[in-house]
N, C-alpha and C. Protein backbone atom coordinates (compact mmCIF):
# COMPACT_ATOMS: atom_id res chain seq x y z
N UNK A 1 -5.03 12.07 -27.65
CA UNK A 1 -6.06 11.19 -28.14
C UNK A 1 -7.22 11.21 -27.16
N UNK A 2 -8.27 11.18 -27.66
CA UNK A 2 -9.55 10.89 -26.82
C UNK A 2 -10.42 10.21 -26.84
N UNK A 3 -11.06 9.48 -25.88
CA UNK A 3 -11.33 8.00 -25.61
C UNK A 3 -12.91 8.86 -24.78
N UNK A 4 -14.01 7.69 -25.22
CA UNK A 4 -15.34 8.16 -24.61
C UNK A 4 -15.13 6.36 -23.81
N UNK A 5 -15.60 6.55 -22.78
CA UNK A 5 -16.14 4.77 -22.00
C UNK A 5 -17.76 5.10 -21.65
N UNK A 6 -18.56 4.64 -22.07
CA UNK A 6 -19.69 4.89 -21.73
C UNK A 6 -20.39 3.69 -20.78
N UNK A 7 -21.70 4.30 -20.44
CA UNK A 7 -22.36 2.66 -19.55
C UNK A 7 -21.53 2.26 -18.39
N UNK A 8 -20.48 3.20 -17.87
CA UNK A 8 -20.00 2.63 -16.55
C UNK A 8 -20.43 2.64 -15.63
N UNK A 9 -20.75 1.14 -15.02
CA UNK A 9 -21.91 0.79 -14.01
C UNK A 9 -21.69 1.71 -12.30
N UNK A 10 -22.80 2.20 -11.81
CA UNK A 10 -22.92 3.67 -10.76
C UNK A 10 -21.27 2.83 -9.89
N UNK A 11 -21.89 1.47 -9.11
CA UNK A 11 -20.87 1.15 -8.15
C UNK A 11 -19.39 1.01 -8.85
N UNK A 12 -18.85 1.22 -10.20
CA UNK A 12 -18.02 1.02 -10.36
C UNK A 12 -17.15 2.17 -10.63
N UNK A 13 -18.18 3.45 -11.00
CA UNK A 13 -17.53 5.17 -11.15
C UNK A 13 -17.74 5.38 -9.90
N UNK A 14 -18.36 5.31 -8.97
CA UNK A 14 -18.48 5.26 -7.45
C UNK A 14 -16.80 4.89 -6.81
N UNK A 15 -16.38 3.76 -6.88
CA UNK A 15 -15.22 3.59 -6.32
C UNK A 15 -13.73 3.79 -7.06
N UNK A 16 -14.30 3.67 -8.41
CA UNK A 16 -13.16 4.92 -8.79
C UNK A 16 -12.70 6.24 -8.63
N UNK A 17 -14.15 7.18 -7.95
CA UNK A 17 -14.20 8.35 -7.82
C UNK A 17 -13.69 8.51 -6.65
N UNK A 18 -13.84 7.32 -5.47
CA UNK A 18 -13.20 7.55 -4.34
C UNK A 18 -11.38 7.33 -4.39
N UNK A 19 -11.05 6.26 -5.36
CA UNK A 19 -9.99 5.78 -5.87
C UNK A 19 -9.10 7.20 -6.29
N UNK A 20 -9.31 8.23 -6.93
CA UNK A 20 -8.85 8.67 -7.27
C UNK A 20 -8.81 10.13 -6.22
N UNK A 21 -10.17 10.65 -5.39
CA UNK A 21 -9.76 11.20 -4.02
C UNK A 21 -8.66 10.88 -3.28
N UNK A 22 -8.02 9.89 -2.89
CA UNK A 22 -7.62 9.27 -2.09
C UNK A 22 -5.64 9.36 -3.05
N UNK A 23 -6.23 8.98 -4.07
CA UNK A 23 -4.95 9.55 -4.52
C UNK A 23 -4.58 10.73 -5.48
N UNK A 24 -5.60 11.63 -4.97
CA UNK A 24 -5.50 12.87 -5.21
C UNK A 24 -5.47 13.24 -7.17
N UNK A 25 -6.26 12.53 -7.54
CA UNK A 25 -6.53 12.51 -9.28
C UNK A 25 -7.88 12.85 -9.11
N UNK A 26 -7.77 13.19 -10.53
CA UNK A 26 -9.00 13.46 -10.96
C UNK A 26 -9.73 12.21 -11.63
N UNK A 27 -10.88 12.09 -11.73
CA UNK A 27 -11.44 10.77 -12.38
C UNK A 27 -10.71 9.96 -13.71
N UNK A 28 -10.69 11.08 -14.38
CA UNK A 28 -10.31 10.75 -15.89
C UNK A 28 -8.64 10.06 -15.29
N UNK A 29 -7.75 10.80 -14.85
CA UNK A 29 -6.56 10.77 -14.28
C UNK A 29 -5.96 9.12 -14.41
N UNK A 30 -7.15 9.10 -12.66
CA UNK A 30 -7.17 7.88 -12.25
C UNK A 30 -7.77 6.51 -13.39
N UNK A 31 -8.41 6.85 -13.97
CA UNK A 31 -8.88 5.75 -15.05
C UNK A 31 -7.54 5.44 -15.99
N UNK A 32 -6.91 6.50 -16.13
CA UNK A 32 -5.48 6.54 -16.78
C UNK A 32 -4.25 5.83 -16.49
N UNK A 33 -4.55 6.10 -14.94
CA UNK A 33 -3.55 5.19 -14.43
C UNK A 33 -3.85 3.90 -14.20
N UNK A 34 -5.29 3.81 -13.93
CA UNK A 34 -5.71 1.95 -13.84
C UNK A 34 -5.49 1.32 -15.15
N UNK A 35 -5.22 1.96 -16.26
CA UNK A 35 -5.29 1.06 -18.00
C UNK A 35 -3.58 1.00 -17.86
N UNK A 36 -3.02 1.94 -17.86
CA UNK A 36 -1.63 1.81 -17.38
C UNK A 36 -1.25 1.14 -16.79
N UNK A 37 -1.66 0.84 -15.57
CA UNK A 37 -0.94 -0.44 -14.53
C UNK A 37 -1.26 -1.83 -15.09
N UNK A 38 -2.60 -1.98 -15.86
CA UNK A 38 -3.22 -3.12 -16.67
C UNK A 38 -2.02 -3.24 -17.78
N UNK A 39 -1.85 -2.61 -18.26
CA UNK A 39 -0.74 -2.87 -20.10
C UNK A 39 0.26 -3.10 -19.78
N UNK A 40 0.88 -1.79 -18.75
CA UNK A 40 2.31 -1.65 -18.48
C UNK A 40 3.31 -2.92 -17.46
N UNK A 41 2.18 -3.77 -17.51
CA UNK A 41 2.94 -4.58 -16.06
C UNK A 41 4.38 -5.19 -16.61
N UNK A 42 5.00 -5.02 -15.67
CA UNK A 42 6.76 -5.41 -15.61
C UNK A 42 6.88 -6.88 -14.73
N UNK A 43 7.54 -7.85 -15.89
CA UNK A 43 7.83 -9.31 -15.39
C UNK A 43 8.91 -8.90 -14.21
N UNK A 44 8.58 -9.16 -12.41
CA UNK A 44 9.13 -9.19 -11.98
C UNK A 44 10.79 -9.97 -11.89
N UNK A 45 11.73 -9.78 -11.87
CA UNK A 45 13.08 -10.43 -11.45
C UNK A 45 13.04 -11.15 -10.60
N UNK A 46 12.64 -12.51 -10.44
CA UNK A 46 13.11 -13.79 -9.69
C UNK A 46 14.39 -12.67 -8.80
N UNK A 47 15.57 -12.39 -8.40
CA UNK A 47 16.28 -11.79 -7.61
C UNK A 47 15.69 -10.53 -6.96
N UNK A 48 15.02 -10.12 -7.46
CA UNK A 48 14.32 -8.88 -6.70
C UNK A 48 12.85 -9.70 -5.68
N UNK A 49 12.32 -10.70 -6.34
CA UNK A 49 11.45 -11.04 -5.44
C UNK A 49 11.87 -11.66 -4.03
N UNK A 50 12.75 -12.44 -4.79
CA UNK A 50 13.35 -13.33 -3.29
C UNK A 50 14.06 -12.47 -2.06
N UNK A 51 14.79 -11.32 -2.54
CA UNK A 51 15.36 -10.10 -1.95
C UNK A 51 14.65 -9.52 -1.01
N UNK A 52 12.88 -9.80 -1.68
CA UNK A 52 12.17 -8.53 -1.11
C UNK A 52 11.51 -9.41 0.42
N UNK A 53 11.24 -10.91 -0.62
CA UNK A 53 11.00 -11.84 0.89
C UNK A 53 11.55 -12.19 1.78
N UNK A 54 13.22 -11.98 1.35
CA UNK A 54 13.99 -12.46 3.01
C UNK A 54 14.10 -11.08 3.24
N UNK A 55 13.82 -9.76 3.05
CA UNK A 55 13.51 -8.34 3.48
C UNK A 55 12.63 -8.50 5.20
N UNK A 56 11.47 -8.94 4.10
CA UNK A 56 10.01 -9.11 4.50
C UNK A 56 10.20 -10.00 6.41
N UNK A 57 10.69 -11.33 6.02
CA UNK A 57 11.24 -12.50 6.68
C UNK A 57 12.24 -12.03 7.91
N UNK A 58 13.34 -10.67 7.52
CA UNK A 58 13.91 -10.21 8.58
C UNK A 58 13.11 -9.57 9.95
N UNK A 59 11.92 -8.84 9.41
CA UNK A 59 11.02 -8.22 10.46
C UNK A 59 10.35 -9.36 11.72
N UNK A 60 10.10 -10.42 11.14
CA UNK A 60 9.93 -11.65 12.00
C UNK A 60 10.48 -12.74 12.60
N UNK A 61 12.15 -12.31 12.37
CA UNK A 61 13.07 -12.74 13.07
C UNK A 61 12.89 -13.45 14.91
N UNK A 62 13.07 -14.40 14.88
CA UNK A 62 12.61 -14.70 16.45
C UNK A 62 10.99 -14.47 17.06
N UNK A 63 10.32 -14.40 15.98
CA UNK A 63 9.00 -13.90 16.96
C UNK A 63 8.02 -14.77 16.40
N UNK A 64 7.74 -15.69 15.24
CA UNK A 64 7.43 -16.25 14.74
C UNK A 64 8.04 -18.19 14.49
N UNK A 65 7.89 -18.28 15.43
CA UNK A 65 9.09 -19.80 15.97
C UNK A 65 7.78 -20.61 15.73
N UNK A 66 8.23 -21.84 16.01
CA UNK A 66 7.47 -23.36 15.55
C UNK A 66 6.13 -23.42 16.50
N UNK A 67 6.75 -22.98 18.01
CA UNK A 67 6.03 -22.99 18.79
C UNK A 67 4.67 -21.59 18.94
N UNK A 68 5.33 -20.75 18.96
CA UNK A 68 4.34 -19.77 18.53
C UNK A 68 3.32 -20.05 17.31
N UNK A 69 3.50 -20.49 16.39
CA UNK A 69 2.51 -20.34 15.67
C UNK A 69 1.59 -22.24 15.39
N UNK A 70 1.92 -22.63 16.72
CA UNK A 70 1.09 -24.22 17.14
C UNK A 70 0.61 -23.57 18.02
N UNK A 71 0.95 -22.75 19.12
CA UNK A 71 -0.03 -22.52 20.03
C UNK A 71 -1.12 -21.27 19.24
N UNK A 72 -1.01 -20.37 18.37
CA UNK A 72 -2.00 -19.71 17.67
C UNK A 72 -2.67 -20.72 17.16
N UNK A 73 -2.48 -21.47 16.37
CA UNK A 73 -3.48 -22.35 15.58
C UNK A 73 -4.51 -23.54 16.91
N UNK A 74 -3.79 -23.37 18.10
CA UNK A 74 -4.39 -24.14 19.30
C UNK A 74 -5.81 -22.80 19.90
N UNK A 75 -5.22 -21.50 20.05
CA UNK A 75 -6.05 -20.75 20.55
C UNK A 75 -6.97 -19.64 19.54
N UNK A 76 -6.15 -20.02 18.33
CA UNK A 76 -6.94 -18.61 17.46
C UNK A 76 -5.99 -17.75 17.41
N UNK A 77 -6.05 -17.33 15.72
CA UNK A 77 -5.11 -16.15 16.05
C UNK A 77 -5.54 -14.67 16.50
N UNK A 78 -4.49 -14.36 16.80
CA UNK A 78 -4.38 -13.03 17.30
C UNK A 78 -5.26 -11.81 16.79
């Protein structure tokens, strides 16, 4: 099937064009995959999210304490 989009404003084929450098598509490609990720979205699993945050939560184990992050908010963070 073939689809014309016309009138697409310079700054917005501008950073798609880089969008799709970057991940190695071609313009059209990448426009393909941005309508795709728009339609196709998948209702995350409540068990997969929480999974992914005490994932996330393990990396900051001990380094992120009560006190550490009163004295950042005292001096600025990092």
């Amino acid at each position: 099937m073939n689809f014309t989009l016309k009138n697409i404003p310079d700054d917005i084929y501008a950073k798609i064009k880089v969008r799709a450098e970057r991940n190695r598509r071609s313009v059209n490609g990448e426009i393909i995959d941005i309508l795709a990720a728009a339609v196709m979205t998948r209702q995350k699993n409540v068990a997969e999210i929480l999974a992914r945050a005490d994932e996330l939560r393990s990396h900051t184990k001990g380094f992120l304490t009560d006190e550490f992050i009163d004295q950042a908010k005292r001096e600025g963070r990092p």
